[in-house]
C-alpha atoms as a PDB file:
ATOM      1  CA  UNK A   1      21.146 -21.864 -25.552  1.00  0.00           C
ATOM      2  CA  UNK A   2      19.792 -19.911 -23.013  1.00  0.00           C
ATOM      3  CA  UNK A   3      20.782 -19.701 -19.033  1.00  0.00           C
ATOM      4  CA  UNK A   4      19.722 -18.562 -15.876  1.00  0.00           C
ATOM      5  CA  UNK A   5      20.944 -15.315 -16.184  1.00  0.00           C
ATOM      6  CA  UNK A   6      19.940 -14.667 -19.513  1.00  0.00           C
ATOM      7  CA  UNK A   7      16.132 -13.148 -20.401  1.00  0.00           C
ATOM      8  CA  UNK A   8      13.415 -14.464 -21.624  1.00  0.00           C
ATOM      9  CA  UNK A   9      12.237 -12.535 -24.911  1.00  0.00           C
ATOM     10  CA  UNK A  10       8.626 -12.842 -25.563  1.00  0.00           C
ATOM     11  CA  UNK A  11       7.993 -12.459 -29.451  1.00  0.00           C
ATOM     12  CA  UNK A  12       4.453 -12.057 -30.314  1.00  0.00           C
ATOM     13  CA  UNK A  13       3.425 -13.172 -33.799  1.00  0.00           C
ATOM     14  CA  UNK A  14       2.343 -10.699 -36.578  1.00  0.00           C
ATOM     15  CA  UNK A  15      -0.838 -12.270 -37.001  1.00  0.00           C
ATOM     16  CA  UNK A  16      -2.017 -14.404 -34.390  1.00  0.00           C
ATOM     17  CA  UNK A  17      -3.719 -17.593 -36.272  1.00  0.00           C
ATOM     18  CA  UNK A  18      -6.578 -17.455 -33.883  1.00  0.00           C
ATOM     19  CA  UNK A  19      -7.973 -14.205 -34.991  1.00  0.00           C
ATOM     20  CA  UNK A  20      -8.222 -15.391 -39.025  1.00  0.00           C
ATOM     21  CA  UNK A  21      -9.119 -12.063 -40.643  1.00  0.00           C
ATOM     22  CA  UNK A  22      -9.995  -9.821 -37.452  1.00  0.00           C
ATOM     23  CA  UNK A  23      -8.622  -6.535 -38.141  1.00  0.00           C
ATOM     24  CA  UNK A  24      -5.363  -5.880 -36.089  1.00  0.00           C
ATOM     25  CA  UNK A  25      -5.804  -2.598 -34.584  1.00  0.00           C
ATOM     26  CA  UNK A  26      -3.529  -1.018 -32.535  1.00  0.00           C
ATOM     27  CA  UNK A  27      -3.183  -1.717 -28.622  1.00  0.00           C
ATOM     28  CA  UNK A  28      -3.701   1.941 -27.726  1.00  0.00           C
ATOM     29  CA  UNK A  29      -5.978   2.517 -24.467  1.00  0.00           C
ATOM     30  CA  UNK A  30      -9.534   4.087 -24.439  1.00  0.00           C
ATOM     31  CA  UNK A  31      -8.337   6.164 -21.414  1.00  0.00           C
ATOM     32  CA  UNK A  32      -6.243   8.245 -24.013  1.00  0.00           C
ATOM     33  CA  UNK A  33      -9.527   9.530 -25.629  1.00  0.00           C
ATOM     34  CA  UNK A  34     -11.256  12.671 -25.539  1.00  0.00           C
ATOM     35  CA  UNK A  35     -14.191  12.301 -23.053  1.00  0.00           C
ATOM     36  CA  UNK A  36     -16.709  13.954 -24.873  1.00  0.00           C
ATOM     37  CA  UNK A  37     -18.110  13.143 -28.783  1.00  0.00           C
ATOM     38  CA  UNK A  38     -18.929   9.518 -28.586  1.00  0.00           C
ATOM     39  CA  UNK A  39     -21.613   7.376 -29.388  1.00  0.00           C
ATOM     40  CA  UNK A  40     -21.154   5.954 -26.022  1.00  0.00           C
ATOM     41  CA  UNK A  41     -19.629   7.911 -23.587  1.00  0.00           C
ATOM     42  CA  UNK A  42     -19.166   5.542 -20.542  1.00  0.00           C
ATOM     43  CA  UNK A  43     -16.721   3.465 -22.850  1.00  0.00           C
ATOM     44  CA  UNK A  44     -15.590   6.286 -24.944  1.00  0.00           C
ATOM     45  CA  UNK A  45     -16.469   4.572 -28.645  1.00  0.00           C
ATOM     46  CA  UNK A  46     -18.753   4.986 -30.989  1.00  0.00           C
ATOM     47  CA  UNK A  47     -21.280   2.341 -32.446  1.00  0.00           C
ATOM     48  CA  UNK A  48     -20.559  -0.328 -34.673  1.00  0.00           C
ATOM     49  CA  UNK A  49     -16.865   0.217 -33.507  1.00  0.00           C
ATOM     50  CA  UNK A  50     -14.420  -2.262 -33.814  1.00  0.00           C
ATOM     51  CA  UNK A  51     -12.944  -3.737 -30.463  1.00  0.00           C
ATOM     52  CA  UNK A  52      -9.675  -4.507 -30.655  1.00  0.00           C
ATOM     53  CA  UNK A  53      -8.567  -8.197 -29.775  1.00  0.00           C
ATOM     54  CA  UNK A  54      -7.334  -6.718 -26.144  1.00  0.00           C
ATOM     55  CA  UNK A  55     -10.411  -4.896 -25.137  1.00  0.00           C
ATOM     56  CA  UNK A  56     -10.255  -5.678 -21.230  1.00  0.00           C
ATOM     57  CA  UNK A  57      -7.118  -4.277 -21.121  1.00  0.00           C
ATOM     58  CA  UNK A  58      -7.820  -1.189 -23.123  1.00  0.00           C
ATOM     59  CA  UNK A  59     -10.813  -0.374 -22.134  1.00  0.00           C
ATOM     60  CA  UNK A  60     -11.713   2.379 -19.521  1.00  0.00           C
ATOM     61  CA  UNK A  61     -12.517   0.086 -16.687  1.00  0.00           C
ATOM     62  CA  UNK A  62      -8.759  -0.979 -16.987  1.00  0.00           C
ATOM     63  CA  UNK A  63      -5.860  -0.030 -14.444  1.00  0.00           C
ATOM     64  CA  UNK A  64      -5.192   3.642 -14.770  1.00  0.00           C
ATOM     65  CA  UNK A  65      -2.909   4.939 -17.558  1.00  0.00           C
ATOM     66  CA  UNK A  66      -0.311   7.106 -16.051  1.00  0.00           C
ATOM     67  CA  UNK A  67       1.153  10.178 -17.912  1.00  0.00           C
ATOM     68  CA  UNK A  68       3.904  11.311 -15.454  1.00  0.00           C
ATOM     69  CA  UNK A  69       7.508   9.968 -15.917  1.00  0.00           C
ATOM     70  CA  UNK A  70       9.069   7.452 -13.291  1.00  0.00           C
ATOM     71  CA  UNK A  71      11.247  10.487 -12.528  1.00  0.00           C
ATOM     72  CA  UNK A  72       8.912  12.630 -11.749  1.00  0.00           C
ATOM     73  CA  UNK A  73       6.809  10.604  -9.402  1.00  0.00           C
ATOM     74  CA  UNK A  74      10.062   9.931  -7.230  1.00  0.00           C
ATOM     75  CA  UNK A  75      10.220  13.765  -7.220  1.00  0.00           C
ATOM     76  CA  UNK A  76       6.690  14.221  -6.036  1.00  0.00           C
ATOM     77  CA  UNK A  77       6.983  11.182  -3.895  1.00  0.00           C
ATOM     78  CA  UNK A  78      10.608  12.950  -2.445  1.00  0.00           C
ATOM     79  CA  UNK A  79       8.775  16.291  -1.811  1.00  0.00           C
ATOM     80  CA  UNK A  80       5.721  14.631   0.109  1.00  0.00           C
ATOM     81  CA  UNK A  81       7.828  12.846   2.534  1.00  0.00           C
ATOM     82  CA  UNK A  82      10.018  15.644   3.012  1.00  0.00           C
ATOM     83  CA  UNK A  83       6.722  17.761   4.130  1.00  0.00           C
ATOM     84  CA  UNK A  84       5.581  15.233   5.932  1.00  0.00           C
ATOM     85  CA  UNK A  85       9.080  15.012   7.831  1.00  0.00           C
ATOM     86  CA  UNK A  86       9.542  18.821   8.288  1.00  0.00           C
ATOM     87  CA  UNK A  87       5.833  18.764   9.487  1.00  0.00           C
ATOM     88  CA  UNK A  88       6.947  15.881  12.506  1.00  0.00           C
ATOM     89  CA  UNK A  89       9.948  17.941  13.355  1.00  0.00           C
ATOM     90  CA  UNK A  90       7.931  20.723  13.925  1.00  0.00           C
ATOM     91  CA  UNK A  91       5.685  19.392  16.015  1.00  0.00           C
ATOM     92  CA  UNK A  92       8.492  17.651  18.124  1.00  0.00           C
ATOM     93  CA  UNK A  93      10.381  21.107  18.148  1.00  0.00           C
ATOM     94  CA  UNK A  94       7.004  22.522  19.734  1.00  0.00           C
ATOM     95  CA  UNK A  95       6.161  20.222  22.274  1.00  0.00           C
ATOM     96  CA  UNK A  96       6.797  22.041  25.494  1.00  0.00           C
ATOM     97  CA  UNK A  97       8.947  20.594  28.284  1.00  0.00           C
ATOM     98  CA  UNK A  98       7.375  18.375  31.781  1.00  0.00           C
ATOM     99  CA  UNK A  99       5.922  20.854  33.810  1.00  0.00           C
ATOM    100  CA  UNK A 100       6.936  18.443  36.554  1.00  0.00           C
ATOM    101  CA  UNK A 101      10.356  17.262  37.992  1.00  0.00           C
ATOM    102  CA  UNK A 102      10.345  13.622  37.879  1.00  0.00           C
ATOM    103  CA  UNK A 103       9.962  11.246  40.858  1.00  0.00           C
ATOM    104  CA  UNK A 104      12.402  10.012  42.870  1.00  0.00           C
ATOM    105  CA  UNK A 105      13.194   7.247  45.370  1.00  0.00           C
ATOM    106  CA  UNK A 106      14.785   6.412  48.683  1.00  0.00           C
ATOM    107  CA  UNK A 107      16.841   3.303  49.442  1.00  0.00           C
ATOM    108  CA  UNK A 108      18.344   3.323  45.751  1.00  0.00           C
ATOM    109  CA  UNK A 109      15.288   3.784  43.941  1.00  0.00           C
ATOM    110  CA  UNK A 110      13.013   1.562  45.659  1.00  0.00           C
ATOM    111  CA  UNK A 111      14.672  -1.858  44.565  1.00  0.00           C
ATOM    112  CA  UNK A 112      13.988  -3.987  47.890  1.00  0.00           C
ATOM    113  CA  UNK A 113      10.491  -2.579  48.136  1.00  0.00           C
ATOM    114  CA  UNK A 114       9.692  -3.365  44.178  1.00  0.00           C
ATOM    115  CA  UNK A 115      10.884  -7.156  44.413  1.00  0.00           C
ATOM    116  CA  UNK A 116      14.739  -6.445  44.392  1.00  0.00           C
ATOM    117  CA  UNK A 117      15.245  -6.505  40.369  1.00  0.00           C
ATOM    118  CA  UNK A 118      17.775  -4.069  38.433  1.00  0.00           C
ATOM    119  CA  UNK A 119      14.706  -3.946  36.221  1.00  0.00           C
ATOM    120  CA  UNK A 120      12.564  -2.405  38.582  1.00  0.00           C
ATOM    121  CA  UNK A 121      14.984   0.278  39.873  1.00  0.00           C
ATOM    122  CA  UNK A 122      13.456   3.991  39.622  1.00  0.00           C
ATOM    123  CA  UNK A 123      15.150   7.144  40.005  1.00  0.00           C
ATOM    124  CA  UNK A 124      17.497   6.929  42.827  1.00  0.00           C
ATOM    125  CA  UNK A 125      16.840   9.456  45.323  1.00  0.00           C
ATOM    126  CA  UNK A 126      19.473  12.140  46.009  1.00  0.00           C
ATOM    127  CA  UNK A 127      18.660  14.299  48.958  1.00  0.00           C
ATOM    128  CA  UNK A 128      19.259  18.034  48.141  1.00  0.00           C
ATOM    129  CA  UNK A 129      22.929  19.714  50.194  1.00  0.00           C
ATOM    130  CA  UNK A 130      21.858  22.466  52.753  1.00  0.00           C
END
């Protein structure tokens, strides 16, 4: 009896009746081939070839086969964002500072003159001690 929790196992069939006597040849992609020495090189087979029943999926227009390990793609993913983080810090590390003090206002910052809202209020001006 199976329940929400447990998973689904897909079992495919040794011979699928569909096929009658179609070879059954193994689900390995084209992309794994040599490049060169075929009969047709764009599709990397030779002529009179057998397709197997999965073609569209095997074949070289397919999604990309990937020969690097989950592990090591985390790695090179790990290292690239590190760069790229190193790289920002730098460039905030080197930004110089405001050439200019920053403005300030009479009357506590201007707040009457700019509608009278907390919002609003700019530096509050602080005259300078003689």
């Amino acid at each position: 009896m199976r329940t929400y929790a447990t998973p689904v196992e897909f079992k495919q069939p040794k011979n699928d009746p569909q096929l009658g006597d179609y070879p059954q040849i193994p689900p390995i992609s084209v992309q794994r081939r040599p490049a060169k020495g075929w009969w047709n090189l764009q599709d990397r087979r030779n002529f009179g070839e057998t397709l197997p029943e999965q073609h569209e999926i095997l074949s070289i227009w397919a999604p990309d086969v990937f020969n690097i390990s989950r592990a090591n793609a985390l790695k090179q993913f790990g290292i690239a964002v590190t760069i790229f983080l190193g790289f920002v810090m730098a460039v905030k590390a080197s930004v110089p500072e405001r050439p200019a003090a920053p403005r300030s206002y009479p009357y506590g910052g201007l707040v009457t003159e700019l509608g009278g809202l907390d919002a609003n209020k700019a530096a509050v001006y602080e005259p300078e001690e003689e």
